[in-house]
Protein backbone atom coordinates (compact mmCIF):
# COMPACT_ATOMS: atom_id res chain seq x y z
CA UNK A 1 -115.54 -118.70 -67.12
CA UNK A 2 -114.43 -116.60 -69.71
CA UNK A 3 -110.68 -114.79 -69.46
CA UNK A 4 -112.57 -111.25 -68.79
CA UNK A 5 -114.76 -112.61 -66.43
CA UNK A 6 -111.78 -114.52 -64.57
CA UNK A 7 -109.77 -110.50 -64.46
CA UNK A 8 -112.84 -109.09 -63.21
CA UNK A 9 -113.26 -111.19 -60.41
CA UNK A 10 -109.62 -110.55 -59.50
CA UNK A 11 -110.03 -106.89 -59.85
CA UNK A 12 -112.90 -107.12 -57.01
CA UNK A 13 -111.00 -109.07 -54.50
CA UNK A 14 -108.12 -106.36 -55.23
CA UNK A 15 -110.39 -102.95 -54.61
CA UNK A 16 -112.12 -104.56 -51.80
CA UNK A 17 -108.53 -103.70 -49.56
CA UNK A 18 -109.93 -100.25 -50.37
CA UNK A 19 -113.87 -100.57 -50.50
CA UNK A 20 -116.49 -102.31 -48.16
CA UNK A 21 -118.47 -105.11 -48.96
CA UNK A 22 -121.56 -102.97 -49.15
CA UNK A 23 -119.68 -100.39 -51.61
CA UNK A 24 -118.96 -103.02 -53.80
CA UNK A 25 -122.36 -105.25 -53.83
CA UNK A 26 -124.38 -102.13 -54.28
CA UNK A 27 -122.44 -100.91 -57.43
CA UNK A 28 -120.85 -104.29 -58.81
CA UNK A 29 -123.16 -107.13 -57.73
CA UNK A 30 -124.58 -107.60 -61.76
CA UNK A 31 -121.47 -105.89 -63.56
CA UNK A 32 -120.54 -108.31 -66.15
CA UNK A 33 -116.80 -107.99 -67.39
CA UNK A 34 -117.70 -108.27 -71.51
CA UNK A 35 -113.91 -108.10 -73.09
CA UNK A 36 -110.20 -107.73 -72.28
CA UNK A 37 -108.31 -106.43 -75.06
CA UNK A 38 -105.24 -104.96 -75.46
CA UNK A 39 -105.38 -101.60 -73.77
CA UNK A 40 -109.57 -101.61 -73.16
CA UNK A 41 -111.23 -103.48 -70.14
CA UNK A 42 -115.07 -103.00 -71.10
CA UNK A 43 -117.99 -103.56 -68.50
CA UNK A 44 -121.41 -104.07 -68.48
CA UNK A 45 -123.73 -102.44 -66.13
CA UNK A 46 -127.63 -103.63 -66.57
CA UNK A 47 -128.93 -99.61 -65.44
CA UNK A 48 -128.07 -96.32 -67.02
CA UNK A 49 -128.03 -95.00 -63.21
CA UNK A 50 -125.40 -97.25 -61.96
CA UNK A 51 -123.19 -97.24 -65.19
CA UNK A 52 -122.81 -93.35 -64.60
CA UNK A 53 -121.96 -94.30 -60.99
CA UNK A 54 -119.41 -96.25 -61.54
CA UNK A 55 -117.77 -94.40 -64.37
CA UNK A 56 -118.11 -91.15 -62.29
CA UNK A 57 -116.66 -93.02 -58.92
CA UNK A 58 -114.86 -96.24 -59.47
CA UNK A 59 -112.68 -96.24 -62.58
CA UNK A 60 -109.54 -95.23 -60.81
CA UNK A 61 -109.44 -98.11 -58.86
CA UNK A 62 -110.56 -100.29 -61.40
CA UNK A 63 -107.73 -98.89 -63.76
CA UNK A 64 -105.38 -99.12 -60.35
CA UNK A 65 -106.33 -102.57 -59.83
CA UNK A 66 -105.46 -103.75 -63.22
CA UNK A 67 -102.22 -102.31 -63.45
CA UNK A 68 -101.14 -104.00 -60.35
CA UNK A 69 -102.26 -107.50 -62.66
CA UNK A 70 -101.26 -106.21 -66.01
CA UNK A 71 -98.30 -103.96 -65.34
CA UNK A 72 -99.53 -101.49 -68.03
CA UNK A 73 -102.52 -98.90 -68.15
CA UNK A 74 -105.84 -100.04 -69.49
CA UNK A 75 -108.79 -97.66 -70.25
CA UNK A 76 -112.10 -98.98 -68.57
CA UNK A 77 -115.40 -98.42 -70.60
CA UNK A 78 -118.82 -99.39 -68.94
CA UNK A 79 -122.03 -99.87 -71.17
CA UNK A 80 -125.33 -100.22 -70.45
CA UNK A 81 -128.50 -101.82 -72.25
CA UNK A 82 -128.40 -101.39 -76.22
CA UNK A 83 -124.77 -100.59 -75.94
CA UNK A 84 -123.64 -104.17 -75.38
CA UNK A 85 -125.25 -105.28 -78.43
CA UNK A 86 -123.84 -102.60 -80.44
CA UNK A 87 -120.40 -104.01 -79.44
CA UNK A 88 -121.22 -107.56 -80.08
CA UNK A 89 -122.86 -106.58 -83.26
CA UNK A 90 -119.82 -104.57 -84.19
CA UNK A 91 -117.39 -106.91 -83.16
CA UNK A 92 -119.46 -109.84 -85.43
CA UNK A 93 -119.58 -108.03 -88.18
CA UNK A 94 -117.08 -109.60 -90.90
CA UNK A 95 -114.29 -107.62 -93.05
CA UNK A 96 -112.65 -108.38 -96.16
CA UNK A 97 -110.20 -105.27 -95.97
CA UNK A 98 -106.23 -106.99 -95.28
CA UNK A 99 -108.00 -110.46 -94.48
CA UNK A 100 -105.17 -112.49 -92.16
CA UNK A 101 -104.71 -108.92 -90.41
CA UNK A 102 -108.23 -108.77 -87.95
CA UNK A 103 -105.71 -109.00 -84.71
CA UNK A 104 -103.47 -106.36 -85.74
CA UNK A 105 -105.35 -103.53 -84.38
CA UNK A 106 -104.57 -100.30 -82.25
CA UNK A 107 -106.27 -101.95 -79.01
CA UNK A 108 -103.94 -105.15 -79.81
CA UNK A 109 -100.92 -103.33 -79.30
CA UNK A 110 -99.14 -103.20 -76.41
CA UNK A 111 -97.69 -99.56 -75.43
CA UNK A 112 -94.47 -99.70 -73.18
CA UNK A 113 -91.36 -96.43 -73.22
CA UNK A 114 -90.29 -98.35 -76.62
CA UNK A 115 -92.69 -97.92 -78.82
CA UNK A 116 -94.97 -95.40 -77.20
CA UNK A 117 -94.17 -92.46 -79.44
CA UNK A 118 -94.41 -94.21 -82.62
CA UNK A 119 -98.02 -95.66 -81.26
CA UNK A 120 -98.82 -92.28 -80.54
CA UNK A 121 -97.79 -91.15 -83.81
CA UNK A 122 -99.87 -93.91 -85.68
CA UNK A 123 -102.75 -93.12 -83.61
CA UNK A 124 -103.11 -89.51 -84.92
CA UNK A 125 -102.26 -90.46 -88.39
CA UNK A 126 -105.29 -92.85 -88.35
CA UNK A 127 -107.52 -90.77 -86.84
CA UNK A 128 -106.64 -87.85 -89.24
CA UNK A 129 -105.24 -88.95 -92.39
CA UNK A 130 -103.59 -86.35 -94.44
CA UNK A 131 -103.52 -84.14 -91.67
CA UNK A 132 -101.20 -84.88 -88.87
CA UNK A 133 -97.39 -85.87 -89.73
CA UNK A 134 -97.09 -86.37 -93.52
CA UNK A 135 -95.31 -88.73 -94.44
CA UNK A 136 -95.22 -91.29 -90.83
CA UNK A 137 -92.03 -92.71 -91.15
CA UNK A 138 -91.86 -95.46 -88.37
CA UNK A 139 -88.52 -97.31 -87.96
CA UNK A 140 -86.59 -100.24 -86.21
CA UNK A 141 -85.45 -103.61 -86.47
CA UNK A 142 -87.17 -106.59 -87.03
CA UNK A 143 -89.90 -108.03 -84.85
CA UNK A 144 -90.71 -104.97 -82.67
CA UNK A 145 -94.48 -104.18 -84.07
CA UNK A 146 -93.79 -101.95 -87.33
CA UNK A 147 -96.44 -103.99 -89.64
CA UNK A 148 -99.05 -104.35 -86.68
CA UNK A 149 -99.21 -100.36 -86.71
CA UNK A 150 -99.26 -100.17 -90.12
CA UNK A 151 -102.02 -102.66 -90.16
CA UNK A 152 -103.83 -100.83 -87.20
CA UNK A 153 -103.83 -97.70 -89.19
CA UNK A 154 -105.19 -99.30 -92.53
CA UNK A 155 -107.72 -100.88 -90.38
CA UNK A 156 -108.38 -97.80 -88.28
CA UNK A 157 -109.13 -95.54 -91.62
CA UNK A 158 -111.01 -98.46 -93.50
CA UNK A 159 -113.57 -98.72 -90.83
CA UNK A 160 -113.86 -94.80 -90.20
CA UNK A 161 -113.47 -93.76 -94.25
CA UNK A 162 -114.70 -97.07 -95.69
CA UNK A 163 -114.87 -95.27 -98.81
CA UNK A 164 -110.88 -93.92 -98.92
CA UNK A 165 -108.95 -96.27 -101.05
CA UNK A 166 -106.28 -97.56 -98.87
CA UNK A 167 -103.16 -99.45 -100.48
CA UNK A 168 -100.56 -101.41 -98.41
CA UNK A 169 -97.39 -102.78 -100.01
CA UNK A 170 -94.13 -104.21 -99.07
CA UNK A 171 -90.62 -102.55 -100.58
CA UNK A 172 -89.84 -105.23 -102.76
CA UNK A 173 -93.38 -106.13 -104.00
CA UNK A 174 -93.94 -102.85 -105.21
CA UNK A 175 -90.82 -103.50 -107.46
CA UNK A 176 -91.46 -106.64 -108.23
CA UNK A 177 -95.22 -104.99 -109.44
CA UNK A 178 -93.44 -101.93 -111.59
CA UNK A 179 -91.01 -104.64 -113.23
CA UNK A 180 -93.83 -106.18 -114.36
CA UNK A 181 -96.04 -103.73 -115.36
CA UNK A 182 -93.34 -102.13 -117.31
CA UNK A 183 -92.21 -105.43 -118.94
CA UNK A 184 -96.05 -105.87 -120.11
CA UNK A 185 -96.67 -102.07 -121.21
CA UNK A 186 -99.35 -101.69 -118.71
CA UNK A 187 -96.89 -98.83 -116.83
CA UNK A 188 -99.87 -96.28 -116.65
CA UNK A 189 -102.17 -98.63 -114.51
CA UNK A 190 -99.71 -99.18 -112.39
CA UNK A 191 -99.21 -95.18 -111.88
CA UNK A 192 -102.66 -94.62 -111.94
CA UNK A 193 -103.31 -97.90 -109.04
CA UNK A 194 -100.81 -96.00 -106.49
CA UNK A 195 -101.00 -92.64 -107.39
CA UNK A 196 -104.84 -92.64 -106.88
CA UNK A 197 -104.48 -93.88 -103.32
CA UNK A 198 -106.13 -92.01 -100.33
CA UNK A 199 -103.62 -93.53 -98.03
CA UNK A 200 -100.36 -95.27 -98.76
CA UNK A 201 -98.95 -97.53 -96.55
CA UNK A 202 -95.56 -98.81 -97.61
CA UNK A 203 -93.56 -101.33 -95.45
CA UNK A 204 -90.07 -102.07 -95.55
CA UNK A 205 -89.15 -99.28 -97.48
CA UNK A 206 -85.55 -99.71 -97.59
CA UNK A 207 -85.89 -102.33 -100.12
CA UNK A 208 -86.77 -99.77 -102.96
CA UNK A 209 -82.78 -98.04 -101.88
CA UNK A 210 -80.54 -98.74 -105.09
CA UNK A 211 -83.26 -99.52 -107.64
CA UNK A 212 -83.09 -96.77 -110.13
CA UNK A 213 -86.51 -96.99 -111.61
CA UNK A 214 -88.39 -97.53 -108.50
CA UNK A 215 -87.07 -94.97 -107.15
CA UNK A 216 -87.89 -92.48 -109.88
CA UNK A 217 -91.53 -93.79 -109.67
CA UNK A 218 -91.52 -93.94 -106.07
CA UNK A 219 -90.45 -89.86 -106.13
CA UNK A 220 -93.24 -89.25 -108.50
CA UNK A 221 -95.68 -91.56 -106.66
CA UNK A 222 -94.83 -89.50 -103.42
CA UNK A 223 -95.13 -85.98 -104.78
CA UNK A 224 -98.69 -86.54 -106.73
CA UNK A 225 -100.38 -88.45 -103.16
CA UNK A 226 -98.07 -85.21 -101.01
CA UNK A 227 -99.12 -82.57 -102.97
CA UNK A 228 -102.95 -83.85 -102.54
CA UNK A 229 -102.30 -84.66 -98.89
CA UNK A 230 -102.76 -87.74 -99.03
CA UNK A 231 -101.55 -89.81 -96.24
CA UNK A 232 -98.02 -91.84 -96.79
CA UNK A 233 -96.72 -93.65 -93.80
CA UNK A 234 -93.45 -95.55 -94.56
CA UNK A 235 -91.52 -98.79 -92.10
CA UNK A 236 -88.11 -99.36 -92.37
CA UNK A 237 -85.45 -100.78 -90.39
CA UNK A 238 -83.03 -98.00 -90.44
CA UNK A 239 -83.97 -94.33 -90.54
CA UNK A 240 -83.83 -92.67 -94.18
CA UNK A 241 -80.57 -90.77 -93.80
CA UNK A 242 -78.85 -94.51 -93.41
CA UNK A 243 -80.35 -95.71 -96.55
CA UNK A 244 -76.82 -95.43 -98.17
CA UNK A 245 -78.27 -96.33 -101.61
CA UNK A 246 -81.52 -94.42 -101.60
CA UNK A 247 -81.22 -91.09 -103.56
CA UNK A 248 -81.09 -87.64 -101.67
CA UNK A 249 -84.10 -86.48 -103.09
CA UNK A 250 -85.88 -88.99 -101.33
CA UNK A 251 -84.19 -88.99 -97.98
CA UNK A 252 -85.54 -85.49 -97.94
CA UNK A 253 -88.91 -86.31 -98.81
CA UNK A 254 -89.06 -89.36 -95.86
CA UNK A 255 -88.17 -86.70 -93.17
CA UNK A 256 -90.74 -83.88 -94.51
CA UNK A 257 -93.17 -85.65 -91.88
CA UNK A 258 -91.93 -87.36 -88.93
CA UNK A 259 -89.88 -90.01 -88.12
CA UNK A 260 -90.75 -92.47 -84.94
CA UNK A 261 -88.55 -94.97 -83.86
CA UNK A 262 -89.42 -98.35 -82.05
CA UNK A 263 -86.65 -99.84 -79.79
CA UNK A 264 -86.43 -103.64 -78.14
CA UNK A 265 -89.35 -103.42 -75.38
CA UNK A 266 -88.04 -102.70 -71.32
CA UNK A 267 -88.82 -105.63 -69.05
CA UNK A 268 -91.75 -104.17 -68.30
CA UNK A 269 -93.42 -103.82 -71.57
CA UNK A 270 -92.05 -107.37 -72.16
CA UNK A 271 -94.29 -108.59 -69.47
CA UNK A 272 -97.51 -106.83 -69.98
CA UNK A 273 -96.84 -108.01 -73.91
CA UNK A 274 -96.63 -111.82 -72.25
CA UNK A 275 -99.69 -111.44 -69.88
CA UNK A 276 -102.09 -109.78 -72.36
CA UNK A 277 -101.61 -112.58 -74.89
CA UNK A 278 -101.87 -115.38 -72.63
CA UNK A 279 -105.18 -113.60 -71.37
CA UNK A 280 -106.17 -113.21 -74.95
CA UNK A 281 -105.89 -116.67 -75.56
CA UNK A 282 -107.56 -118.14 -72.33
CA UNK A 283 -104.45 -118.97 -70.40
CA UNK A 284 -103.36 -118.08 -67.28
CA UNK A 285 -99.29 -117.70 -66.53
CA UNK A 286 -97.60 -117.81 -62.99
CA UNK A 287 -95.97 -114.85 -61.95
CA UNK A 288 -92.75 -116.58 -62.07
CA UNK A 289 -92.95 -118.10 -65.29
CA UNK A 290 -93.84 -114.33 -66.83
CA UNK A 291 -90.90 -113.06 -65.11
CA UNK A 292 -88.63 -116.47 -67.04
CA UNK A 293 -90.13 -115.43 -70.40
CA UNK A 294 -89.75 -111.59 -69.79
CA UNK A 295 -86.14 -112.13 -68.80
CA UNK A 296 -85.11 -114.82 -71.51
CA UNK A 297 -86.57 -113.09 -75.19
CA UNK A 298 -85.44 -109.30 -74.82
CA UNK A 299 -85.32 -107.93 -77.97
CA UNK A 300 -87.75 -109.34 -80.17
CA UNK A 301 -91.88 -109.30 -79.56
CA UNK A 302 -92.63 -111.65 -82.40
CA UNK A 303 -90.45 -114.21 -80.19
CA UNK A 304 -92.35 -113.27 -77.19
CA UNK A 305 -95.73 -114.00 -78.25
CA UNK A 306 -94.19 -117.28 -80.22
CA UNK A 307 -93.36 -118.67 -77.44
CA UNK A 308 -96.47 -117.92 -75.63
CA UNK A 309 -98.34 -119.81 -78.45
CA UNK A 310 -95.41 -122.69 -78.23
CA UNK A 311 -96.72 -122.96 -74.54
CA UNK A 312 -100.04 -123.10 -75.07
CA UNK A 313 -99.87 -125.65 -77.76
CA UNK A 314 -97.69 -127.94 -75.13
CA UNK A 315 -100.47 -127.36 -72.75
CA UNK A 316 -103.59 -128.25 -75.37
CA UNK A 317 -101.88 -130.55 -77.22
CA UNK A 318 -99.96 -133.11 -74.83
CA UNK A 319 -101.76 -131.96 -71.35
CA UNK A 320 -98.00 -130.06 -69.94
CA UNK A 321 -98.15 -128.74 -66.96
CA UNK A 322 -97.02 -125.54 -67.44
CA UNK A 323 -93.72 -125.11 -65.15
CA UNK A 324 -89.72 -123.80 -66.18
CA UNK A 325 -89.49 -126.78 -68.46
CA UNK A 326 -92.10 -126.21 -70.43
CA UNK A 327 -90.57 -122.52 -70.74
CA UNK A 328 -87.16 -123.69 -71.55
CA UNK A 329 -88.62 -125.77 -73.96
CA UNK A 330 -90.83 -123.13 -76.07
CA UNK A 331 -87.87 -121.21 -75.67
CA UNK A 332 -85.48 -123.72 -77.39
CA UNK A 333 -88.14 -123.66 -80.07
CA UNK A 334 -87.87 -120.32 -81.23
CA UNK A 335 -84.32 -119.62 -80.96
CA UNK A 336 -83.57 -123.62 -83.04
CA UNK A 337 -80.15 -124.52 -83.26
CA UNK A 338 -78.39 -122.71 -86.06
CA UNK A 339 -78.08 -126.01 -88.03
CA UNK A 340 -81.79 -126.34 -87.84
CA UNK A 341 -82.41 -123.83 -89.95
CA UNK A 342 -79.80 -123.27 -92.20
CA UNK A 343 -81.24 -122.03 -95.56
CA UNK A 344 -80.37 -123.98 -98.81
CA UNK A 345 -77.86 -122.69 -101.41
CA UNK A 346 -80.99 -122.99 -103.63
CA UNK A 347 -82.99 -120.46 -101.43
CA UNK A 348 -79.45 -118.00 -101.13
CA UNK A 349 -79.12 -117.78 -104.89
CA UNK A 350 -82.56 -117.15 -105.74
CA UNK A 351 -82.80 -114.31 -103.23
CA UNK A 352 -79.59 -112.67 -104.56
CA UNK A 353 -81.45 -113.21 -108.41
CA UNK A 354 -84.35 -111.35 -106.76
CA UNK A 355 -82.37 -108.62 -105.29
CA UNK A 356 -80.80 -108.31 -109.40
CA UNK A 357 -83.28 -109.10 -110.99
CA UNK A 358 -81.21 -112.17 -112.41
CA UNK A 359 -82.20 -115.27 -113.56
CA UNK A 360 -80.60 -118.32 -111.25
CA UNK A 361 -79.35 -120.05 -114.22
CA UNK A 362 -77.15 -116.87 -115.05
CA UNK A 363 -75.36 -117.09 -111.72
CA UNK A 364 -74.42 -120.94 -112.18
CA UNK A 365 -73.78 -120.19 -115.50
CA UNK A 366 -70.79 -118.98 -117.26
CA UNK A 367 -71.73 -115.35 -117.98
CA UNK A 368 -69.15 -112.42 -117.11
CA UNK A 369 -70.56 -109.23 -117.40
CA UNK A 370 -70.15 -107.06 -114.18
CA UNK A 371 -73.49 -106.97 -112.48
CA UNK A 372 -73.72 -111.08 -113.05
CA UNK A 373 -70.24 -111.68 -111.31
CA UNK A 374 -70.64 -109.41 -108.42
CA UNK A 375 -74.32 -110.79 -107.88
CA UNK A 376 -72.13 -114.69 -108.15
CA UNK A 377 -69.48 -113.56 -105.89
CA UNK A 378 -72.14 -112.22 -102.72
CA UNK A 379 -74.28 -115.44 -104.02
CA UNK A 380 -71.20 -117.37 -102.79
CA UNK A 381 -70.35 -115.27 -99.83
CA UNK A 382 -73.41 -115.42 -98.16
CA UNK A 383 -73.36 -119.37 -98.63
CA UNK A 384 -69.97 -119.80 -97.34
CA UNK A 385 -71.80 -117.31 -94.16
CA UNK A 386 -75.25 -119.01 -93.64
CA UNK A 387 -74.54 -122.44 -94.82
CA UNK A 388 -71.91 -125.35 -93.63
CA UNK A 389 -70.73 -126.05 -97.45
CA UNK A 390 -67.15 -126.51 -98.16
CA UNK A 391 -65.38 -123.87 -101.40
CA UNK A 392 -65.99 -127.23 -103.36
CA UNK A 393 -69.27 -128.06 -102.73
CA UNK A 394 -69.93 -124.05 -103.25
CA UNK A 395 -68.35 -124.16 -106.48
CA UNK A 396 -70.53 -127.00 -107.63
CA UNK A 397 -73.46 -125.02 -106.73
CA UNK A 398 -71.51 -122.55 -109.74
CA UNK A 399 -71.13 -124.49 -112.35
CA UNK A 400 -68.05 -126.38 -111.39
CA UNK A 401 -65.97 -123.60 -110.48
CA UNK A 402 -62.84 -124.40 -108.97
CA UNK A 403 -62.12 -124.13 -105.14
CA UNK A 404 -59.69 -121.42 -105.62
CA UNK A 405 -62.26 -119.35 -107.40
CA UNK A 406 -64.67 -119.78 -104.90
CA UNK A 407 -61.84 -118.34 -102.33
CA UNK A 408 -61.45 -115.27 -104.51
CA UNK A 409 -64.91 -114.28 -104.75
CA UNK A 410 -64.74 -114.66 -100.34
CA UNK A 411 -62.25 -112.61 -99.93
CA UNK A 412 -63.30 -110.11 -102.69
CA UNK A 413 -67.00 -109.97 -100.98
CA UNK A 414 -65.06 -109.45 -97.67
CA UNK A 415 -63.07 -106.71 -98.35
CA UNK A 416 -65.92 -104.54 -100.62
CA UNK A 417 -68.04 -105.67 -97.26
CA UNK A 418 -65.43 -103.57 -94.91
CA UNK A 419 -64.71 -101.03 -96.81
CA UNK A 420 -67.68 -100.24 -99.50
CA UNK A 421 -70.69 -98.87 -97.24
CA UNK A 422 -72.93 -99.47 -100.07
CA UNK A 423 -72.40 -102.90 -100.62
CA UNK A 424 -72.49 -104.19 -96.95
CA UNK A 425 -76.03 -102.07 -97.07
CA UNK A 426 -76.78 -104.96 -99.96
CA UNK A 427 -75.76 -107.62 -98.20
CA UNK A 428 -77.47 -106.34 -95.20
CA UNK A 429 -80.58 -106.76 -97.32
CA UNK A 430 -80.21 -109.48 -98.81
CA UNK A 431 -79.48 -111.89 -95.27
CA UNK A 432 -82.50 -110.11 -93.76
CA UNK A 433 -84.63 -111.27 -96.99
CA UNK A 434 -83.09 -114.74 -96.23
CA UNK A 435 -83.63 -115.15 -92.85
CA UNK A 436 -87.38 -113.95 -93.64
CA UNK A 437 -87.76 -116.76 -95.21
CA UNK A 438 -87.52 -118.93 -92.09
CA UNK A 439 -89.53 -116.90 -89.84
């Protein structure tokens, strides 16, 4: 039995406290539960008569019934004869556009108090690009579901305007792109790529704060797709007025539209999240061991629904019975022991080089120049942070550099890190471009 087909059977033994046996054999005796997704139950009635009953009658207390499972709202759609192949035909049918993204769509997201307005928000915008809050800007931190909207509105407007031309692009890609492009004279395509875009979607935005020329591009970039409403929607993990490095002209720009923030889900969200993904993939969770999940991983659903998958791999893979061990272990999983997954000095200074645009070798090297010894000095700070190296062992990473050196640069990093807003927004960055890499 399929995971729909295992819900609808529970949602009949639930309205039958409220309906006779005759009520429900006349009306639901060949409904066939087809899909559960996200927020969608859909239902197939065999006759055009008794799908109009039941969608005229009954879905009240088949949308009561699985709330009481589910904990969140679901809308209930019935079809009848060609309608089911429509959906299967539909559903078949194979896309190109974002490939790696298919799950990421509007029906896949879960809508709790945290996130409901930005959902909202990204629903419109899809549904009328160009025309309903220009620019989206959607922030919070890490985890919480900022890409999956973004993703749900690319695929949202791909499959209703397959002919708009609809660009997404991380922050720091996009300047890695322009570097490029203006290193090998091709700066015109590059304009021409972004500015000719029916819909820009941008994530992680804050990565373009404090990088002159892509910000003078990005202004430009922003005006042309503005001024022929265009659609822009924008993630970031901090709202644009605490982008200390990003230039007032754009702040201003970011908050023409409207901004949407997404907080850390509320219990409850956190437990519709962990039931509709263990539906989705075939599994079925005791109360209890929803409620261990829900009340262990608060603040991050991308740790939610890993551990979920941790679980399920337990139980396909070694035959676990799925109990509070098995929890504690998936758990213990995704939140590894700090040592586990301490990046390399190798992996530290090449994301600080990114962040400069600086070679490696210059920062073990013996070059002086300003921008090369700051970008040495938070190279060897964040080491010191995020690795267990001694000052000598960090100074061999530099060339040779002396212990007391090392200590210098520490303490220098330190201070500018307390007192320089701007350069504890870089280091900010730079630790959350680290830590990506181990996610």
């Amino acid at each position: 039995m399929n995971p729909a087909a295992e819900i609808w059977e529970k949602v009949k033994t639930l309205m039958s406290a409220e309906m006779t046996a005759t009520t429900l054999n006349t009306w639901f005796d060949d409904t066939q539960a087809v899909a559960l997704e996200e927020t969608r139950f859909v239902l197939y009635s065999p006759t055009r008569f008794k799908r109009d009953i039941i969608a005229a009658r009954y879905l009240v207390p088949i949308q009561s019934a699985l709330h009481e499972l589910f904990s969140a709202d679901f809308q209930v759609t019935v079809l009848t004869e060609g309608e089911l192949d429509s959906l299967q035909e539909k559903k078949a049918k194979p896309s190109s556009f974002l490939p790696g993204t298919e799950e990421y769509i509007f029906d896949r997201f879960v809508v709790g108090s945290s996130n409901k307005f930005a959902h909202a928000a990204a629903r419109k915008v899809a549904e009328n690009p160009g025309l309903s809050y220009n620019p989206l800007f959607i922030y919070g931190e890490s985890g919480l579901g900022k890409t999956h909207l973004l993703y749900a509105i690319a695929h949202t407007i791909h499959e209703n305007h397959p002919d708009y031309k609809v660009i997404y692009i991380k922050g720091d890609a996009f300047t890695n792109e322009l570097i490029s492009a203006i290193r090998e004279g091709r700066n015109q395509e590059f304009r021409e790529k972004y500015r000719g875009a029916d819909v820009f979607l941008m994530d992680d935005v804050q990565f373009i704060a404090g990088r002159d020329s892509t910000q003078e591009e990005m202004f430009h970039t922003f005006n042309t797709l503005y001024e022929l409403k265009k659609q822009i929607v924008f993630t970031s993990d901090r709202p644009p007025k605490e982008m200390l490095r990003l230039e007032d002209r754009l702040k201003t720009r970011f908050e023409w539209g409207l901004l949407a923030d997404i907080i850390p889900p509320d219990y409850e969200t956190r437990t519709a999240i962990i039931k509709n993904k263990a539906i989705r993939m075939g599994m079925e969770l005791p109360d209890y061991i929803i409620q261990l999940i829900a009340e262990t991983i608060t603040a991050n659903v991308r740790q939610i629904e890993g551990t979920v998958n941790k679980i399920m791999a337990y139980q396909d893979l070694n035959g676990d019975k799925v109990d509070k061990n098995t929890v504690i272990r998936a758990v213990k999983d995704i939140f590894k022991e700090k040592s586990d997954i301490l990046p390399t000095a190798d992996v530290i200074i090449e994301e600080v080089c990114k962040f400069y645009n600086l070679e490696p070798s210059l920062l073990r090297g013996q070059g002086r120049s300003k921008d090369i010894s700051l970008a040495r000095q938070i190279a060897m700070y964040q080491i010191r942070r995020m690795t267990n190296l001694s000052l000598k062992e960090i100074g061999t990473e530099f060339g040779g550099r002396d212990h007391s050196t090392v200590l210098n640069a520490l303490n220098r990093i330190e201070d500018l890190a307390k007192t320089d807003p701007e350069k504890a927004e870089i280091i900010k960055d730079i630790t959350t471009n680290i830590n990506s890499r181990y996610e």
